[in-house]
N, C-alpha and C. Protein backbone atom coordinates (compact mmCIF):
# COMPACT_ATOMS: atom_id res chain seq x y z
N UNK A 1 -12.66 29.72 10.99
CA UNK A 1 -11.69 28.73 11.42
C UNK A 1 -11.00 28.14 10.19
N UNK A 2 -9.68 28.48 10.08
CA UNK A 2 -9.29 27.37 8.81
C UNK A 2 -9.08 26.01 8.84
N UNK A 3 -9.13 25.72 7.70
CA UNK A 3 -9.07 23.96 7.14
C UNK A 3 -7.94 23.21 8.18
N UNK A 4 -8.42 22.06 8.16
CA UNK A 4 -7.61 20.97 8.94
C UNK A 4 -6.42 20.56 7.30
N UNK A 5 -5.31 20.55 8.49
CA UNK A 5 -4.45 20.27 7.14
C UNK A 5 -4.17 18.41 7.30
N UNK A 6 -3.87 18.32 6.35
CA UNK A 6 -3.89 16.78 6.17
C UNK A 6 -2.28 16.30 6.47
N UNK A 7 -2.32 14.96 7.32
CA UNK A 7 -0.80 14.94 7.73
C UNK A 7 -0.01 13.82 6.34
N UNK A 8 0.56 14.23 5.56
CA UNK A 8 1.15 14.19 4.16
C UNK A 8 1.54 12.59 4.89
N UNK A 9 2.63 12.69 5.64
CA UNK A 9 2.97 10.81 6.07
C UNK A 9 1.56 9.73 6.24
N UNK A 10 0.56 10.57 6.61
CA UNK A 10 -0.38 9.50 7.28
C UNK A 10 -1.62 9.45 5.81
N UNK A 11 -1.32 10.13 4.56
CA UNK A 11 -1.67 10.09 3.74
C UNK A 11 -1.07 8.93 2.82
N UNK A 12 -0.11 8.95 2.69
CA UNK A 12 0.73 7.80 2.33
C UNK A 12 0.58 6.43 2.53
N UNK A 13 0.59 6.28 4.03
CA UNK A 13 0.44 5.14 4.16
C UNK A 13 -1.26 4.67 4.33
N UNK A 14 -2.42 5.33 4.41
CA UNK A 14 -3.52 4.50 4.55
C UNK A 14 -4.29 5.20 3.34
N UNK A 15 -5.31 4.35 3.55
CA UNK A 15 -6.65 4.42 1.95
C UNK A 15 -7.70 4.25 2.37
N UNK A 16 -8.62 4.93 2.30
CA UNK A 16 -10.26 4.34 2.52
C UNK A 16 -10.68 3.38 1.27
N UNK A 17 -11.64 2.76 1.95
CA UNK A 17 -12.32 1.80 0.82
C UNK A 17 -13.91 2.69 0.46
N UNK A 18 -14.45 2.02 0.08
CA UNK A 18 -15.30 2.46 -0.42
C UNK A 18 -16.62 1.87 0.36
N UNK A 19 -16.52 1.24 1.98
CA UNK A 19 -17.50 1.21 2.80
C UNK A 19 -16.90 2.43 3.82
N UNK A 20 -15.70 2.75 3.63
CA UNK A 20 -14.74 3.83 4.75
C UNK A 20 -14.20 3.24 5.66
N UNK A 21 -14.07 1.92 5.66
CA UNK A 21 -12.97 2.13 7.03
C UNK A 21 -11.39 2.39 5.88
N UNK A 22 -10.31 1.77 6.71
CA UNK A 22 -9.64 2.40 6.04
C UNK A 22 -8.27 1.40 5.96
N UNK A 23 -7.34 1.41 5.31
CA UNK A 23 -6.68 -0.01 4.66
C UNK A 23 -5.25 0.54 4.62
N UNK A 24 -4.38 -0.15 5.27
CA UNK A 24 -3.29 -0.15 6.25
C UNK A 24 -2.07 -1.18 4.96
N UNK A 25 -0.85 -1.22 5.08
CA UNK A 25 0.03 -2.26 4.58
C UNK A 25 0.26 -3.11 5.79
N UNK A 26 0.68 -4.29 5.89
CA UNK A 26 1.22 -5.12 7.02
C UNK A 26 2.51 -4.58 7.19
N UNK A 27 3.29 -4.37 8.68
CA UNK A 27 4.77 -4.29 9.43
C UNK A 27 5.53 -5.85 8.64
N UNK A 28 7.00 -5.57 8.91
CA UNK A 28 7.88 -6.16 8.85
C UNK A 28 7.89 -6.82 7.73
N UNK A 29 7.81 -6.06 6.71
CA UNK A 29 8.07 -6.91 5.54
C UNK A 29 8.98 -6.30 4.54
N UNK A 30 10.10 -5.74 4.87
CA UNK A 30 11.30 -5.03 4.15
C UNK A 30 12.01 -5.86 4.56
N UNK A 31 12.92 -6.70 5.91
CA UNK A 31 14.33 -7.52 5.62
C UNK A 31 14.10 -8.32 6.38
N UNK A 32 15.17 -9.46 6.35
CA UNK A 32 15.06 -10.08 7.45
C UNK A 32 14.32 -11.05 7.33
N UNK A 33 14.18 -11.39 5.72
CA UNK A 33 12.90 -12.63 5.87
C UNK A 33 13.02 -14.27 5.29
N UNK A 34 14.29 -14.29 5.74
CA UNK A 34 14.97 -15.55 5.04
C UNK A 34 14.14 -16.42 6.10
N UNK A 35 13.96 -15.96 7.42
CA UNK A 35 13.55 -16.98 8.49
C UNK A 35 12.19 -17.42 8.95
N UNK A 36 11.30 -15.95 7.78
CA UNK A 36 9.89 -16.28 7.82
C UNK A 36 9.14 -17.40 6.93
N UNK A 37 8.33 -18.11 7.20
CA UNK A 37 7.52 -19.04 6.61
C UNK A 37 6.85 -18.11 5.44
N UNK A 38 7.36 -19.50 4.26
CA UNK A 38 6.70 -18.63 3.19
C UNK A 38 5.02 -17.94 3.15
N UNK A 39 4.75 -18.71 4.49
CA UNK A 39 2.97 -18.43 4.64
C UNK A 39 3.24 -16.52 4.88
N UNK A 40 3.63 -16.71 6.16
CA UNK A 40 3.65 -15.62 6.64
C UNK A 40 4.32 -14.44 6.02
N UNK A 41 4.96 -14.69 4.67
CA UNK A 41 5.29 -13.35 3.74
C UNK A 41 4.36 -13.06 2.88
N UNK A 42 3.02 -14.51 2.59
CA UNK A 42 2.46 -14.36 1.59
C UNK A 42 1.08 -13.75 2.69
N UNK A 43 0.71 -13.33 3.52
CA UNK A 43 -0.22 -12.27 4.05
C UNK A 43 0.55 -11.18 4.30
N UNK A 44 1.53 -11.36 5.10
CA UNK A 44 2.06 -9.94 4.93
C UNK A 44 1.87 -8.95 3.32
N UNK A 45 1.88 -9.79 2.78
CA UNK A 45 1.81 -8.97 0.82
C UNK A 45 0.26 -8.04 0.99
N UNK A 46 -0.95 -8.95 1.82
CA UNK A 46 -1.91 -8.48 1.92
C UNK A 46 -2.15 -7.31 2.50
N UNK A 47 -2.88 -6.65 2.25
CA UNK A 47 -3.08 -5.24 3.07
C UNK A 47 -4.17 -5.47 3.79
N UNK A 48 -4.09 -4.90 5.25
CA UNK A 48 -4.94 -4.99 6.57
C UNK A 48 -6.07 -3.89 6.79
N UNK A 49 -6.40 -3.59 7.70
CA UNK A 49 -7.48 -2.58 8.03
C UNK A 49 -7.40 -2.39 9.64
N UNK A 50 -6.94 -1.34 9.42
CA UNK A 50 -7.28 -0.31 10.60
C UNK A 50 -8.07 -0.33 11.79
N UNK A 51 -7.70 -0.75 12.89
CA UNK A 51 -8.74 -1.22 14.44
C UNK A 51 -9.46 -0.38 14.55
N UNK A 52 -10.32 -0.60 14.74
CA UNK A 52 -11.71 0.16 15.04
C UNK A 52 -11.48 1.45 16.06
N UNK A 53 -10.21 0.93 17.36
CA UNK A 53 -9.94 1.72 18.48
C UNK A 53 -9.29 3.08 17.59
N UNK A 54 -8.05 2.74 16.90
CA UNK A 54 -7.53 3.81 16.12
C UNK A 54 -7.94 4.33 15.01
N UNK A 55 -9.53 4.27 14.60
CA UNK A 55 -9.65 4.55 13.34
C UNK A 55 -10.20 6.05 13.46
N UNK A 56 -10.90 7.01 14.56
CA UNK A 56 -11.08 7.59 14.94
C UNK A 56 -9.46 8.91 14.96
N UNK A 57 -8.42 8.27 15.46
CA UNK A 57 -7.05 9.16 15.30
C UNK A 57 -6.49 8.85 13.85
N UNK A 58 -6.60 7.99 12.93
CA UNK A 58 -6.42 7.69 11.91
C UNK A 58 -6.83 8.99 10.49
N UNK A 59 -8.37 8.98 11.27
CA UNK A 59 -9.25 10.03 10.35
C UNK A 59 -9.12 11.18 10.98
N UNK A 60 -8.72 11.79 11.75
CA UNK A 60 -8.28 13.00 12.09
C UNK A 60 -6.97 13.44 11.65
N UNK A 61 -5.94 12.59 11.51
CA UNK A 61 -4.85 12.90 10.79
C UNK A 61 -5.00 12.85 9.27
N UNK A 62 -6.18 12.43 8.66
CA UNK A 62 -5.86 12.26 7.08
C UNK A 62 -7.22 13.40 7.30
N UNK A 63 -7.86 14.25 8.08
CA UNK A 63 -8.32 15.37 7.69
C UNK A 63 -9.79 14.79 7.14
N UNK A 64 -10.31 13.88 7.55
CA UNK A 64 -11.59 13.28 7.45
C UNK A 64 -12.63 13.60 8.39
């Protein structure tokens, strides 16, 4: 059977840590942000983690 190929976009955007789940950027933070609270740009900066429900289709696309 050959190798699972790894999906190059879904490589890009996520990372495992080093317990494995796996570490996501936050949405909506390219334009449009004259109207957001400075709170809410300063988590968006933070990077998130991956729901437990999708982490299962997550790791099948990055070939895990």
């Amino acid at each position: 059977m050959p190798k699972m190929k790894t999906r190059r976009s879904a490589a890009k955007r996520f990372k495992l840590t080093g317990t494995g789940r796996i570490r996501r950027n936050k949405a909506n933070h390219r334009h449009m942000l004259i109207r957001r609270s400075n709170s809410t740009k300063r988590k968006m900066r933070n990077a998130g983690f991956v729901c437990r429900a999708e982490e299962n289709r997550v790791r099948r696309m990055l070939g895990i």
